[in-house]
Protein backbone atom coordinates (compact mmCIF):
# COMPACT_ATOMS: atom_id res chain seq x y z
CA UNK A 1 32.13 59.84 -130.10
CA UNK A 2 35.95 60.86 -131.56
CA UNK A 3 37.02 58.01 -129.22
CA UNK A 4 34.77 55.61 -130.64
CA UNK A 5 35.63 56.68 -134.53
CA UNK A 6 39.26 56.14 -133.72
CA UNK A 7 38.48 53.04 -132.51
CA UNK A 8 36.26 52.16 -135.72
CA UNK A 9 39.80 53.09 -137.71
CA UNK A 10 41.95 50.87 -136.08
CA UNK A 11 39.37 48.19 -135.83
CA UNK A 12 39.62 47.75 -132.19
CA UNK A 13 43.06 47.43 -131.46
CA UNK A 14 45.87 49.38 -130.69
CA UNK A 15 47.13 51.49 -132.95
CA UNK A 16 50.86 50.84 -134.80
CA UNK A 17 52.42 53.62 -136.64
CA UNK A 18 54.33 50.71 -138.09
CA UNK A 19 51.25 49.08 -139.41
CA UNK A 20 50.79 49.39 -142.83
CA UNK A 21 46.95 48.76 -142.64
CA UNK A 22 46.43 51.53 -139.17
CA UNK A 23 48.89 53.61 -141.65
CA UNK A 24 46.49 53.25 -144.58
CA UNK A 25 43.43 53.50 -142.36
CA UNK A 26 44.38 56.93 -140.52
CA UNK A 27 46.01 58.92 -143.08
CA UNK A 28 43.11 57.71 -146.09
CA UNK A 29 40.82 60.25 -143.34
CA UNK A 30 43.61 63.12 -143.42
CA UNK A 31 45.18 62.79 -147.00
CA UNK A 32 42.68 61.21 -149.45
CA UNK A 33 44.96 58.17 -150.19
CA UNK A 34 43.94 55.80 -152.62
CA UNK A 35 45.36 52.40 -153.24
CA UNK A 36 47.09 51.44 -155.89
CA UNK A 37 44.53 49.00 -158.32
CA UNK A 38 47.20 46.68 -159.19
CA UNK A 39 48.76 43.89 -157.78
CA UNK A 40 47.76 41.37 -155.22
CA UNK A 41 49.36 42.84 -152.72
CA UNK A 42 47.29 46.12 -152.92
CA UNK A 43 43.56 44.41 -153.40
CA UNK A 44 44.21 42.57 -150.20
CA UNK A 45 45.12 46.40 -148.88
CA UNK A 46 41.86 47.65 -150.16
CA UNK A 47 40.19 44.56 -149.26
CA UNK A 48 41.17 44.96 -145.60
CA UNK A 49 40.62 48.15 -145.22
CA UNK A 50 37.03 47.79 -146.47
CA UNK A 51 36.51 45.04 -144.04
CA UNK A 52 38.32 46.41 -141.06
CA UNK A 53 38.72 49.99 -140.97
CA UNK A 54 36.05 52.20 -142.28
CA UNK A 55 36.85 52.26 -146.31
CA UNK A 56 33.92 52.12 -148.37
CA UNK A 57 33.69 50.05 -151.85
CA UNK A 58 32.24 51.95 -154.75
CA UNK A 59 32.51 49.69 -157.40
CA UNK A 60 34.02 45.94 -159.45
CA UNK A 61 35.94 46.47 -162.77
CA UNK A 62 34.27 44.84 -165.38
CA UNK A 63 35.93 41.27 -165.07
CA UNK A 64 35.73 41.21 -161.12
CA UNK A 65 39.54 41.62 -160.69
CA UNK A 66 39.85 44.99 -159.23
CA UNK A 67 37.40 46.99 -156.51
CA UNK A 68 37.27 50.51 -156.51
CA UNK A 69 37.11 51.98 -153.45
CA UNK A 70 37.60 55.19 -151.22
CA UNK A 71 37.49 56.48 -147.62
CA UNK A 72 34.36 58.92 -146.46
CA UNK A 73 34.77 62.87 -145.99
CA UNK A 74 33.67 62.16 -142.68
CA UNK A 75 34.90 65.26 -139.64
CA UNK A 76 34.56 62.26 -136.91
CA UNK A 77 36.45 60.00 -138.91
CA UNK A 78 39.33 62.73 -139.28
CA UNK A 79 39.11 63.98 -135.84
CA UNK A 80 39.22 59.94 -134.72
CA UNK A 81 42.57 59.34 -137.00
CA UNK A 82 43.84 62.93 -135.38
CA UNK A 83 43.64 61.19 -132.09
CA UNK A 84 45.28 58.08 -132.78
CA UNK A 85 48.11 60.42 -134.41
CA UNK A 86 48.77 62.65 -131.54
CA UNK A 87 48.09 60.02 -128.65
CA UNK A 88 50.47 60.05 -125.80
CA UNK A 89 53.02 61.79 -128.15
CA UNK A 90 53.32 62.96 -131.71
CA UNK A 91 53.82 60.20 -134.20
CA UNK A 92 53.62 61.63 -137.56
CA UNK A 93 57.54 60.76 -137.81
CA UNK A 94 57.16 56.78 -137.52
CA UNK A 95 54.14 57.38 -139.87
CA UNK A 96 55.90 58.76 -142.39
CA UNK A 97 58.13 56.25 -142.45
CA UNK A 98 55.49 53.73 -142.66
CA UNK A 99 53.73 55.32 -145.20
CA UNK A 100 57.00 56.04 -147.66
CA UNK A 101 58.40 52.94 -147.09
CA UNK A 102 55.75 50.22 -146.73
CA UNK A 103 52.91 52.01 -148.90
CA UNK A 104 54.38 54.33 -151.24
CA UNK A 105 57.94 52.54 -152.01
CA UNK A 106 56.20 49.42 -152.16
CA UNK A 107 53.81 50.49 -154.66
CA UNK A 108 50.59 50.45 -152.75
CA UNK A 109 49.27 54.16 -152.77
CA UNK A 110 48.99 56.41 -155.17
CA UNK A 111 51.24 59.13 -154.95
CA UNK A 112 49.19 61.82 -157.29
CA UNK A 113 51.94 64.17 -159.89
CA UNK A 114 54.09 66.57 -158.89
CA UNK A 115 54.40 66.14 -155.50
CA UNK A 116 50.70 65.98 -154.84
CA UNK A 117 50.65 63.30 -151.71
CA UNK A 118 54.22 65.20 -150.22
CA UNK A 119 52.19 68.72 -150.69
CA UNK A 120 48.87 67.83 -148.83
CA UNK A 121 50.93 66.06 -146.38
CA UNK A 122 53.12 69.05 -145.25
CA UNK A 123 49.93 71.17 -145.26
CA UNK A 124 47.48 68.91 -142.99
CA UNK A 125 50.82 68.84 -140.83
CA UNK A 126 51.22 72.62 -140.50
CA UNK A 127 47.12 72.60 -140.06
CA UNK A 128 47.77 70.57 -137.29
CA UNK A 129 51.20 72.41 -135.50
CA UNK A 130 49.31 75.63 -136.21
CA UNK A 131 46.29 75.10 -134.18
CA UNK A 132 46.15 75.22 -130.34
CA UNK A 133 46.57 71.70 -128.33
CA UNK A 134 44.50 70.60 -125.55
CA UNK A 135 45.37 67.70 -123.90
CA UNK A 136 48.27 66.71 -126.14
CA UNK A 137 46.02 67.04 -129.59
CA UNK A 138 45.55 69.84 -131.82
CA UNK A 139 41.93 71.15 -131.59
CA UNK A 140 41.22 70.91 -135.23
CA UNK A 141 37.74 72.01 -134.78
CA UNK A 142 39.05 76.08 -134.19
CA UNK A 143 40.02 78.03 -137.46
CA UNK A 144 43.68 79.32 -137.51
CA UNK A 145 45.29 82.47 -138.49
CA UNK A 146 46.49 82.04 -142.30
CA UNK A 147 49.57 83.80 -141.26
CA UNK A 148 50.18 81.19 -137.92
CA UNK A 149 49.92 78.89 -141.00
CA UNK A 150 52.14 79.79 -142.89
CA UNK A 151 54.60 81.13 -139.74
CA UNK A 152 54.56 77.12 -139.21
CA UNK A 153 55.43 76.10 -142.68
CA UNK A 154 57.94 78.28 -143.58
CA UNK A 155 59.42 78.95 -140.98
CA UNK A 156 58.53 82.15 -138.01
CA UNK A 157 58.32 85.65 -140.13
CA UNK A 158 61.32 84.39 -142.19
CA UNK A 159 59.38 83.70 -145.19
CA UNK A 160 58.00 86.64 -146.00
CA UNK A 161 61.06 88.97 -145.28
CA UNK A 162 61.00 92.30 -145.14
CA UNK A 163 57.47 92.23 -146.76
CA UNK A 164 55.91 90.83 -143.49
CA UNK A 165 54.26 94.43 -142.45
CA UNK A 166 52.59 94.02 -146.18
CA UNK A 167 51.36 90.53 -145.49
CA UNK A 168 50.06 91.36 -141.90
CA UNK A 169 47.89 94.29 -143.05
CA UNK A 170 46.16 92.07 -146.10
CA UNK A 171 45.86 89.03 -144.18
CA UNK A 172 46.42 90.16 -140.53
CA UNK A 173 42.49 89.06 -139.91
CA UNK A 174 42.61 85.92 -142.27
CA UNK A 175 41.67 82.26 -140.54
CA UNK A 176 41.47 78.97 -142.58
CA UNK A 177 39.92 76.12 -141.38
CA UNK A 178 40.68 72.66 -143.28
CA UNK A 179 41.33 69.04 -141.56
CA UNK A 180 41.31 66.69 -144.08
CA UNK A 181 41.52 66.64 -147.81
CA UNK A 182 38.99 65.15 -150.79
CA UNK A 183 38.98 64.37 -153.94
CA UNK A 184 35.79 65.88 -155.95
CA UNK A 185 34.31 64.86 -159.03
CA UNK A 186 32.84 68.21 -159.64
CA UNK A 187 35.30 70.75 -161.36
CA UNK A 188 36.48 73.71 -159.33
CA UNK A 189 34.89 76.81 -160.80
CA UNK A 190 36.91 78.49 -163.73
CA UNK A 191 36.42 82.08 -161.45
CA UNK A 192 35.82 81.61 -157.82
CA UNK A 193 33.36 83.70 -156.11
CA UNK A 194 33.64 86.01 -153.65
C-alpha cells in the first residue's frame, strides 16, 4: 500500500529530486507547502499537482483566476513521499536544493515568517535521522525518544551541557511521534491540557 501511495505522488514515474513538480509533490506530504497564488508560473504548479500528484483543490477566487488548493493529512501519503526520499540512498540534499532554488527562490512556495518552512524542515529531518531504519528507510511509524531527538538536532549530549543528568531524569522516558506537519484552522488552545 506505501508502495502504491508513492507511486500515486510521483504519478507513475520515477522519481527526480531535481523535479520541481516530484519536489512539490513529496515534501507538500512532509512540510505542508503551499504554493504561491500568484503568477502563472505557480497556477500551472498547483494545477499540476492537482492533476498529477495527489493535491486536492478547495476552492476558485472570485474572478476564476486563482485555485486554492492543499495536500491531504494523509499517514500513507507521508509514509509514500518517505519512501521515495530515502530510496536506494538518502536524498534530502538534492531536495533541498530543488526546493530552495527552483520553488522557494523562484517564488513558487510559500515560505511562512520567521523561518517557518527552514524550522519544520530541520525538524521532520531529525524525526526522520532519529528513528530506527529498516531496509534503508526510517520506520516512521515507531515513536522516538525526545532526547534521541534532540541528540540528532543539536548535536550528541552537546546541547544540553553539563545539564544533561537534569534533562535525562525529566525527560529520560519521553517519546514523540510526528511525521508530517498541517496547517489547522482551529486555534491551538490558549492552556493545553494535560
Amino acid at each position: 500500500m506505501v508502495d502504491l501511495a508513492a507511486l500515486k505522488l510521483v504519478n507513475g514515474y520515477i522519481f527526480s529530486a531535481n523535479s520541481a513538480e516530484h519536489v512539490f509533490a513529496i515534501l507538500s506530504q512532509r512540510l505542508c507547502l503551499d504554493p504561491v497564488l500568484a503568477g502563472s508560473e505557480a497556477v500551472q504548479l498547483a494545477d499540476r499537482s492537482v492533476a498529477h500528484h495527489m493535491r486536492l483543490l478547495t476552492g476558485f477566487s472570485d474572478n476564476h483566476e486563482i485555485f486554492y488548493t492543499h495536500s491531504p493529512s494523509e499517514p500513507i501519503l507521508v509514509l509514500g513521499s518517505a519512501v521515495l526520499l530515502y530510496h536506494g540512498s538518502h536524498r534530502w540534499a538534492p531536495v533541498l536544493h530543488t526546493l530552495s532554488h527552483d520553488l522557494c527562490s523562484a517564488g513558487l512556495v510559500e515560505k511562512g515568517v520567521l523561518g517557518e518552512l527552514g524550522a519544520r524542515t530541520l525538524l521532520v529531518i531529525a524525526r526522520d535521522f532519529a528513528s530506527p531504519f529498516e531496509n534503508g528507510r526510517p520506520n516512521l511509524l515507531i515513536p522516538v525518544r525526545l532526547l534521541h531527538l534532540l541528540d540528532t538536532l543539536f548535536g550528541d549530549f552537546q546541547w544540553a551541557s553539563s545539564n544533561r543528568p537534569a534533562f535525562d531524569g525529566a525527560f529520560g522516558d519521553a517519546y514523540v511521534n510526528f511525521t508530517h506537519w498541517i496547517v489547522t484552522r482551529d486555534p491551538m488552545p490558549e492552556i493545553p491540557d494535560v
